[in-house]
C-alpha atoms as a PDB file:
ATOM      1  CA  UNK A   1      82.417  -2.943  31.005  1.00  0.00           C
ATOM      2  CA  UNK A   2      82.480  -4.400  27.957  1.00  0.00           C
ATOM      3  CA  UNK A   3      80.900  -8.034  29.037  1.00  0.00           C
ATOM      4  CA  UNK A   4      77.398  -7.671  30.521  1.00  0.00           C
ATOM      5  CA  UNK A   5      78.014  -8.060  33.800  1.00  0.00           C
ATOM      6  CA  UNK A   6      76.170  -5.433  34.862  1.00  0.00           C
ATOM      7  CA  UNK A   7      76.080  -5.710  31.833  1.00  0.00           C
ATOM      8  CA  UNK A   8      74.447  -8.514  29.888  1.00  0.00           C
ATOM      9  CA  UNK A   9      77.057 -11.681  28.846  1.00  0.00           C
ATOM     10  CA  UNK A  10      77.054 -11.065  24.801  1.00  0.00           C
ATOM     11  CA  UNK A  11      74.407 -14.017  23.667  1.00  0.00           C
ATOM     12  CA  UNK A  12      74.895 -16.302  20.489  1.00  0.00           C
ATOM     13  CA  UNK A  13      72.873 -15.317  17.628  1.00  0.00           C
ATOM     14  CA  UNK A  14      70.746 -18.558  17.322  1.00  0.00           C
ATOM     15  CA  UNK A  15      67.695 -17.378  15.743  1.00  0.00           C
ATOM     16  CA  UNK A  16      65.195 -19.195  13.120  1.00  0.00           C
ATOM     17  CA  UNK A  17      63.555 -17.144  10.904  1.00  0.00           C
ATOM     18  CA  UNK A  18      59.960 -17.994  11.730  1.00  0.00           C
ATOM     19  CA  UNK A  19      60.845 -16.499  15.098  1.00  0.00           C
ATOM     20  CA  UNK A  20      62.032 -12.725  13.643  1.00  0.00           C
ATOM     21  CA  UNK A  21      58.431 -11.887  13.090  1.00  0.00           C
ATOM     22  CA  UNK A  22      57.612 -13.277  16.747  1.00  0.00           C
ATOM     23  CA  UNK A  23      60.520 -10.482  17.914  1.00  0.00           C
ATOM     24  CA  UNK A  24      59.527  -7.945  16.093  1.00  0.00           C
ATOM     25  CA  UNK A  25      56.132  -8.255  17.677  1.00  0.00           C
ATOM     26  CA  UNK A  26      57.356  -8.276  20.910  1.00  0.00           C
ATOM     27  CA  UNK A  27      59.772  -5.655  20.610  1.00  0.00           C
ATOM     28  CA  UNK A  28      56.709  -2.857  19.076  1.00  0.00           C
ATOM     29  CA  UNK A  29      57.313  -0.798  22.592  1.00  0.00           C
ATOM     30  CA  UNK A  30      53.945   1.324  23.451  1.00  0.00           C
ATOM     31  CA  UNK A  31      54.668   4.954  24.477  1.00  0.00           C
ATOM     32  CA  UNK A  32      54.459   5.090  28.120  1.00  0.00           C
ATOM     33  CA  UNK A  33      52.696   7.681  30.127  1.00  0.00           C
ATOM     34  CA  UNK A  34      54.661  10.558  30.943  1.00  0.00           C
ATOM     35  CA  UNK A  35      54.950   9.196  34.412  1.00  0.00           C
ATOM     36  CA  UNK A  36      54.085   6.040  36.194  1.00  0.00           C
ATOM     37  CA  UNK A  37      54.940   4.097  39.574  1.00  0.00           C
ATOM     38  CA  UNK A  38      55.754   0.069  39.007  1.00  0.00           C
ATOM     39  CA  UNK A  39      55.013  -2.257  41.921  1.00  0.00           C
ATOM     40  CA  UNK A  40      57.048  -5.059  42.654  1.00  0.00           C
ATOM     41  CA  UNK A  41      56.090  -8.023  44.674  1.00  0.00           C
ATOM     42  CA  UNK A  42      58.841  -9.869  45.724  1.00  0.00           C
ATOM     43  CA  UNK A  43      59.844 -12.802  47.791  1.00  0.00           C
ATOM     44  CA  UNK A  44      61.307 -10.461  50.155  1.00  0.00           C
ATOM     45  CA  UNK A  45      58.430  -7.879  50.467  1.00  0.00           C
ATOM     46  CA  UNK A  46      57.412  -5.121  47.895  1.00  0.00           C
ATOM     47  CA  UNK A  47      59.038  -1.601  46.259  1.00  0.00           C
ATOM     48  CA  UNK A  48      57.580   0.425  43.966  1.00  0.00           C
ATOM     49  CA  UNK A  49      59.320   2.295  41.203  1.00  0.00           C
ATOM     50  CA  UNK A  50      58.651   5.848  39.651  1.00  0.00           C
ATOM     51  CA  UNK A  51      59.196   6.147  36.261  1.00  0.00           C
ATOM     52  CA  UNK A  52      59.841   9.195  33.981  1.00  0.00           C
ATOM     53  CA  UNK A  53      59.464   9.315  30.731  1.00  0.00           C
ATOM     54  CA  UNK A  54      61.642  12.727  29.487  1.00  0.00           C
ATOM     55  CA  UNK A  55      64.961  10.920  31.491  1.00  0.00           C
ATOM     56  CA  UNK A  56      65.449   8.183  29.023  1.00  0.00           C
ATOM     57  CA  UNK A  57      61.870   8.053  26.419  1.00  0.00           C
ATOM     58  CA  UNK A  58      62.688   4.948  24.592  1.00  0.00           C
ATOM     59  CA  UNK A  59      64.059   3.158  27.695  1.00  0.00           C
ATOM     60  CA  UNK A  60      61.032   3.983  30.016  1.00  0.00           C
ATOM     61  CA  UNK A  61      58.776   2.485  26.692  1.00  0.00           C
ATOM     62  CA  UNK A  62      60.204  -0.650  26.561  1.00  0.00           C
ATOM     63  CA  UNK A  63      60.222  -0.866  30.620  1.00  0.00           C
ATOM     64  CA  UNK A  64      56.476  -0.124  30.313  1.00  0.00           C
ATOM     65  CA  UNK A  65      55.858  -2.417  27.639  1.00  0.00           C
ATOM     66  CA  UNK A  66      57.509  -5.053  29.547  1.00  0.00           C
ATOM     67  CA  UNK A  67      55.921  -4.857  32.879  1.00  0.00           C
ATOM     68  CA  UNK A  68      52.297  -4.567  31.188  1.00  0.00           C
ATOM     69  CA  UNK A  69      52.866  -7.981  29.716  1.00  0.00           C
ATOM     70  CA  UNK A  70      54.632  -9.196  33.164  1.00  0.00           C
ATOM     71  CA  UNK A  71      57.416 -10.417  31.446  1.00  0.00           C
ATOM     72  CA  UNK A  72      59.476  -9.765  34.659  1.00  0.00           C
ATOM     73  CA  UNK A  73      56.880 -11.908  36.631  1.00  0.00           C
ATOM     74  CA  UNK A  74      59.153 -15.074  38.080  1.00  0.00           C
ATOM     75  CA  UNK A  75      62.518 -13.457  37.147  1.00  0.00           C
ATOM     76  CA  UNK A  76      65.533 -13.530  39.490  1.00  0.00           C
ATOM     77  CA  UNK A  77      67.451 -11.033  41.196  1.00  0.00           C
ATOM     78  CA  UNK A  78      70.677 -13.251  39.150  1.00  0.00           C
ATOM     79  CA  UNK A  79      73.232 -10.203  39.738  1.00  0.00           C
ATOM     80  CA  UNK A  80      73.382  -8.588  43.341  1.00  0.00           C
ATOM     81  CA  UNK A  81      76.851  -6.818  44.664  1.00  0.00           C
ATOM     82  CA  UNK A  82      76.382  -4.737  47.524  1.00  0.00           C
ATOM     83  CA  UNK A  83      77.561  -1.238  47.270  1.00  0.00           C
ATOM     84  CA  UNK A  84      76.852  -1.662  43.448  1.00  0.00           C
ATOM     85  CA  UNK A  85      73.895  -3.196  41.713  1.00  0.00           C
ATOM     86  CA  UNK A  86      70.748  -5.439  42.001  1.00  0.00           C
ATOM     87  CA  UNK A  87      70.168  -7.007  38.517  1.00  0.00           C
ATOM     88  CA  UNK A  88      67.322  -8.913  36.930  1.00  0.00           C
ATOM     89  CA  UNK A  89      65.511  -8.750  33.317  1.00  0.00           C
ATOM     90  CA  UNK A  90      65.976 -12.561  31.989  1.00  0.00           C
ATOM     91  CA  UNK A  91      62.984 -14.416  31.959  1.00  0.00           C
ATOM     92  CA  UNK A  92      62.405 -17.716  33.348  1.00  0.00           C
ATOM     93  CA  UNK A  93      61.315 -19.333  30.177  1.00  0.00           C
ATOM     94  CA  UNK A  94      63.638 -19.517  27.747  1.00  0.00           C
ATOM     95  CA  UNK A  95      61.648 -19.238  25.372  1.00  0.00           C
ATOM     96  CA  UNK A  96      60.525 -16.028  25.861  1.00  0.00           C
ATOM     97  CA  UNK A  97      63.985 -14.720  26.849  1.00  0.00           C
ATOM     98  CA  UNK A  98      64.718 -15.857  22.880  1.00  0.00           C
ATOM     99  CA  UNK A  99      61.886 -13.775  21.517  1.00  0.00           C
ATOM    100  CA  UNK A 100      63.350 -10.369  22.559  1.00  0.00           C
ATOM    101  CA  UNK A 101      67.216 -11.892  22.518  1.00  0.00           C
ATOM    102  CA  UNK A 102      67.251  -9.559  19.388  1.00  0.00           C
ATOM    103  CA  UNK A 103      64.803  -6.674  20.105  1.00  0.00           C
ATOM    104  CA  UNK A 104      66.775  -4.014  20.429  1.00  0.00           C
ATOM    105  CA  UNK A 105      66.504  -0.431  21.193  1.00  0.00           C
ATOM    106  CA  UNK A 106      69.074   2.515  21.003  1.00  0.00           C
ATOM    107  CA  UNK A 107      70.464   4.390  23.199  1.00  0.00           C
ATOM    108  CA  UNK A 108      69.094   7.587  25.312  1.00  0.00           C
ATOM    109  CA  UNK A 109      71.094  10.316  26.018  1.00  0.00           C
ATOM    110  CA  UNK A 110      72.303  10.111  30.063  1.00  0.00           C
ATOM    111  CA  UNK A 111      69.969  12.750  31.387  1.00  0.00           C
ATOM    112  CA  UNK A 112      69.966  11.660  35.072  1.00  0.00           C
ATOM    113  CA  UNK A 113      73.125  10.028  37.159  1.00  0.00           C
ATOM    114  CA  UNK A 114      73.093   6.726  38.622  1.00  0.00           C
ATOM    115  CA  UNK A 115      72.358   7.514  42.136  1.00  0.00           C
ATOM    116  CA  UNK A 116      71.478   5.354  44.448  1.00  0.00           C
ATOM    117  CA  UNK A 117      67.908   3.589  43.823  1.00  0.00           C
ATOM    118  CA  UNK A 118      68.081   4.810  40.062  1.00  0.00           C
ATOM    119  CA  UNK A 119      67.173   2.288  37.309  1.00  0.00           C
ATOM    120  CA  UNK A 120      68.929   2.044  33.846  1.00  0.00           C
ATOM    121  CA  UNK A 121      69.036  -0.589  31.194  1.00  0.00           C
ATOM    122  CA  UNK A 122      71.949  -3.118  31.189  1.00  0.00           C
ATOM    123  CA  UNK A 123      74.007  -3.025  28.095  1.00  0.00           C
ATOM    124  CA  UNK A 124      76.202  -5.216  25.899  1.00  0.00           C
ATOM    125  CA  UNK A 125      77.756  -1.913  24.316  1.00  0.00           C
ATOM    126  CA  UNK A 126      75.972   0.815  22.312  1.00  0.00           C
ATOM    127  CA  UNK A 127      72.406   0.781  21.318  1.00  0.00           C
ATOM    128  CA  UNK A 128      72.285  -3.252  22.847  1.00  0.00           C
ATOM    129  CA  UNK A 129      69.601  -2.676  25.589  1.00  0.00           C
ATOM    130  CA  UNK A 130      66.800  -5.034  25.511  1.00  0.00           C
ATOM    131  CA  UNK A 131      65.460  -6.480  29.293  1.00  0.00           C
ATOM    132  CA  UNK A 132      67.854  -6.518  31.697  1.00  0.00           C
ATOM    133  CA  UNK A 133      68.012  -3.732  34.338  1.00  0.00           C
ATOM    134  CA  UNK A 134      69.767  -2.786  36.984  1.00  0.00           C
ATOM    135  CA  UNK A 135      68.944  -0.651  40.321  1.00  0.00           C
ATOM    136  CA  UNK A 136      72.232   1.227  42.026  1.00  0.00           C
ATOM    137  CA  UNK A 137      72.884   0.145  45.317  1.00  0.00           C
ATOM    138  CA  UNK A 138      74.869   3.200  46.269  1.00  0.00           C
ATOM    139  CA  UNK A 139      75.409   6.469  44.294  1.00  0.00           C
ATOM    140  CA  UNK A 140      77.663   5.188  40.903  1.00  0.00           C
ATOM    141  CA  UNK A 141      78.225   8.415  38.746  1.00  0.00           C
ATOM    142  CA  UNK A 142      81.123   6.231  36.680  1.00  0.00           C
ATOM    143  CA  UNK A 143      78.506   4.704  35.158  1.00  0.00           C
ATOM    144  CA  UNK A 144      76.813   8.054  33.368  1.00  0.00           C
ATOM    145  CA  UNK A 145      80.077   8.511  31.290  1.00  0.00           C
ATOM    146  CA  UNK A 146      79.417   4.804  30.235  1.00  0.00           C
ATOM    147  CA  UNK A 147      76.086   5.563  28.815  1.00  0.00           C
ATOM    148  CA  UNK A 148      73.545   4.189  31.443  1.00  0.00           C
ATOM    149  CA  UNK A 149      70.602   5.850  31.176  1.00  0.00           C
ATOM    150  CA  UNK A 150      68.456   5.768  34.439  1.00  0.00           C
ATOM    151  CA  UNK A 151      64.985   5.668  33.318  1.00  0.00           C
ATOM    152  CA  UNK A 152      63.606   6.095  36.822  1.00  0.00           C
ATOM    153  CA  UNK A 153      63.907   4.925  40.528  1.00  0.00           C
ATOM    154  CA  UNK A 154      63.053   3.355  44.025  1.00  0.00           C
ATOM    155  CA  UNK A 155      60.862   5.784  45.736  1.00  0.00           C
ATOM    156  CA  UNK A 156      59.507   3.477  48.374  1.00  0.00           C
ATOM    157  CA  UNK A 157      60.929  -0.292  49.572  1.00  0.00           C
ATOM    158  CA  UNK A 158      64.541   0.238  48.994  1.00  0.00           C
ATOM    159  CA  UNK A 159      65.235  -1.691  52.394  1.00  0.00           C
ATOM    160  CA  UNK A 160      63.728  -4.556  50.294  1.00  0.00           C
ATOM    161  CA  UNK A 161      65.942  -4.116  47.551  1.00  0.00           C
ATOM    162  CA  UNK A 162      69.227  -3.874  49.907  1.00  0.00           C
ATOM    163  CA  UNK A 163      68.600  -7.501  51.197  1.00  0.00           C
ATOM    164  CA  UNK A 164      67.747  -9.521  48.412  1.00  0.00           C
ATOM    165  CA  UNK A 165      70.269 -12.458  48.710  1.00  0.00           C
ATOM    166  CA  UNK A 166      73.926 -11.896  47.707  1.00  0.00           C
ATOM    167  CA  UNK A 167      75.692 -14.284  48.586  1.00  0.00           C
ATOM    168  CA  UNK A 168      76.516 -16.221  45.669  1.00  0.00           C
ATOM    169  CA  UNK A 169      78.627 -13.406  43.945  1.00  0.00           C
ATOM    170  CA  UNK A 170      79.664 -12.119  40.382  1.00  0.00           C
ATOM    171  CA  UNK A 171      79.045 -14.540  37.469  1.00  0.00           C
ATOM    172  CA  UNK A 172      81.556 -15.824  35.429  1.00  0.00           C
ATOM    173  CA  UNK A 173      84.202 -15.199  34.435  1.00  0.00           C
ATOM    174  CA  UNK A 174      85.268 -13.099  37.921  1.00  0.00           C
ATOM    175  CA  UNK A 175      83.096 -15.310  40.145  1.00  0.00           C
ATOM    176  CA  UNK A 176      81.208 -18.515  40.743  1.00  0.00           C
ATOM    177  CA  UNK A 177      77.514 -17.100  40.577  1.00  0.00           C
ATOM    178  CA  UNK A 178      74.865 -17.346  37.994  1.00  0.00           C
ATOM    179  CA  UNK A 179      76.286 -17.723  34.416  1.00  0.00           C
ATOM    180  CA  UNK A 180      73.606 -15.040  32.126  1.00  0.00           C
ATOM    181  CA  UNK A 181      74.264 -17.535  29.103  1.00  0.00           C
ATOM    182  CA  UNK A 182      72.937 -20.517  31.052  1.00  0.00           C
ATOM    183  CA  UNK A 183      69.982 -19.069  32.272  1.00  0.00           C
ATOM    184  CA  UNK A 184      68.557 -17.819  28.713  1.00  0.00           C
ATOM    185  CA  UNK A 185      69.242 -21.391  27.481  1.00  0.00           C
ATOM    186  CA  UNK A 186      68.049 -22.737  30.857  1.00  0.00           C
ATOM    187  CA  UNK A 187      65.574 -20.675  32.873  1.00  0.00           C
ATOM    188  CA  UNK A 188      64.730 -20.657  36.295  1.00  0.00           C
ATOM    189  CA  UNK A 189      65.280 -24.598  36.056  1.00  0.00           C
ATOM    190  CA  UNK A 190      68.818 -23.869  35.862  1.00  0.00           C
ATOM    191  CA  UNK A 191      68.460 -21.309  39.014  1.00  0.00           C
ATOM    192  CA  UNK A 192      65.877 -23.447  41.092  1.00  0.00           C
ATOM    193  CA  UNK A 193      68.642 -26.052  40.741  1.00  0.00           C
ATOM    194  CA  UNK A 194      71.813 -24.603  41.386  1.00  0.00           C
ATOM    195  CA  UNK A 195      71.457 -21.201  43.220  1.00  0.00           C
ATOM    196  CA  UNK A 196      67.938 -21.572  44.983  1.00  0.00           C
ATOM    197  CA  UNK A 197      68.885 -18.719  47.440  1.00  0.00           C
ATOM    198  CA  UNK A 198      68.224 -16.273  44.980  1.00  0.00           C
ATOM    199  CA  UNK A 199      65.525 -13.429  45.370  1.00  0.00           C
ATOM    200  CA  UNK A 200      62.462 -13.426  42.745  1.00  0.00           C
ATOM    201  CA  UNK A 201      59.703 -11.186  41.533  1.00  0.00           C
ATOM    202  CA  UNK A 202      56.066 -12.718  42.022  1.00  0.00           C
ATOM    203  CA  UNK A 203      54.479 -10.224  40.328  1.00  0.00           C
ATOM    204  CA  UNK A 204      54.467  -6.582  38.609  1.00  0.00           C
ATOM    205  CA  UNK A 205      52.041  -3.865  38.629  1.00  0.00           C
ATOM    206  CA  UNK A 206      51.577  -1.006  37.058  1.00  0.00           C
ATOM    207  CA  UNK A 207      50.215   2.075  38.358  1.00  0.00           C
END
């Protein structure tokens, strides 16, 4: 999985310098309780997450400093293949998606398997994680040997995440769905536009 299908589509490094100190800002993760439940409002009805910190510490920081500053608030379900994977993390300004293009953070040892409902970072190869995330649809144990680190999971709604719309497919190159490079230079303009089916999240909440 070298492309980031589930895995994020490796981005072009366009970045000015007066925006490096913008990333670095964003990317200062704050340590997240040792636990905590995420609530997603969706257009297809809510699910709430449980996090734990000691599966994956630096990916359930940057998840929690993320959701506190609702940067997944109007992103799109862009990646769902049942029996697989429900993925979403780019944000529907691009703007904002080129702030933490670069923010980094390395890797966690795989404590937990990708079951079904588990949550792990999307990568672009080792120590590439930055926003996107993926829940398993079904149980995907392949994917521990490939270093996803499931940070948490689905512990109430997961009919909600099994029928978010998935129609439109992989992206390319194997399929005609959303391109990830388009919609960081594009946004949800590019989505609205060209695959308005697509599933979104109104809101998150931490709890």
């Amino acid at each position: 999985m070298k492309r980031r299908r589930l895995l994020i589509t490796a981005a072009c490094a366009l970045q000015c310098g007066c925006a490096g100190s913008r990333q670095n800002d964003v990317a200062r993760a704050e340590r997240a309780p040792d636990s905590y439940h995420v609530r997603f409002e969706t257009s297809k009805g809510n699910f709430t997450l449980e996090v734990t910190r000691s599966a994956a510490p630096l990916g359930a920081d940057r998840f929690y400093t993320l959701c506190k500053s609702h940067f997944y608030n109007g992103a799109r379900f862009f990646r769902v293949i049942p029996g697989f994977v429900v993925q979403f993390g780019i944000n529907g300004d691009p703007a904002v998606s080129k702030r933490w293009r670069d923010s980094k953070i390395p890797d966690d040892p795989v404590r937990e398997s990708n079951r079904r409902g588990a949550i792990a970072f999307a990568t672009d190869g080792p120590n590439t994680r930055t926003t996107q995330v993926f829940i398993n649809l079904a149980n995907t144990p392949r994917l521990d040997s490939k270093g996803f680190a499931p940070f948490g999971r689905v512990i109430e709604g997961m009919d909600v995440v099994d029928s978010f719309y998935s129609a439109y497919g992989e992206g390319p190159p194997l399929g005609g769905g959303p391109a990830q490079s388009r919609i960081e230079a594009e946004g949800n303009a590019y989505l609205e536009s060209a695959f308005p089916k697509l599933d979104y999240i109104r809101t998150t909440t931490l709890q």
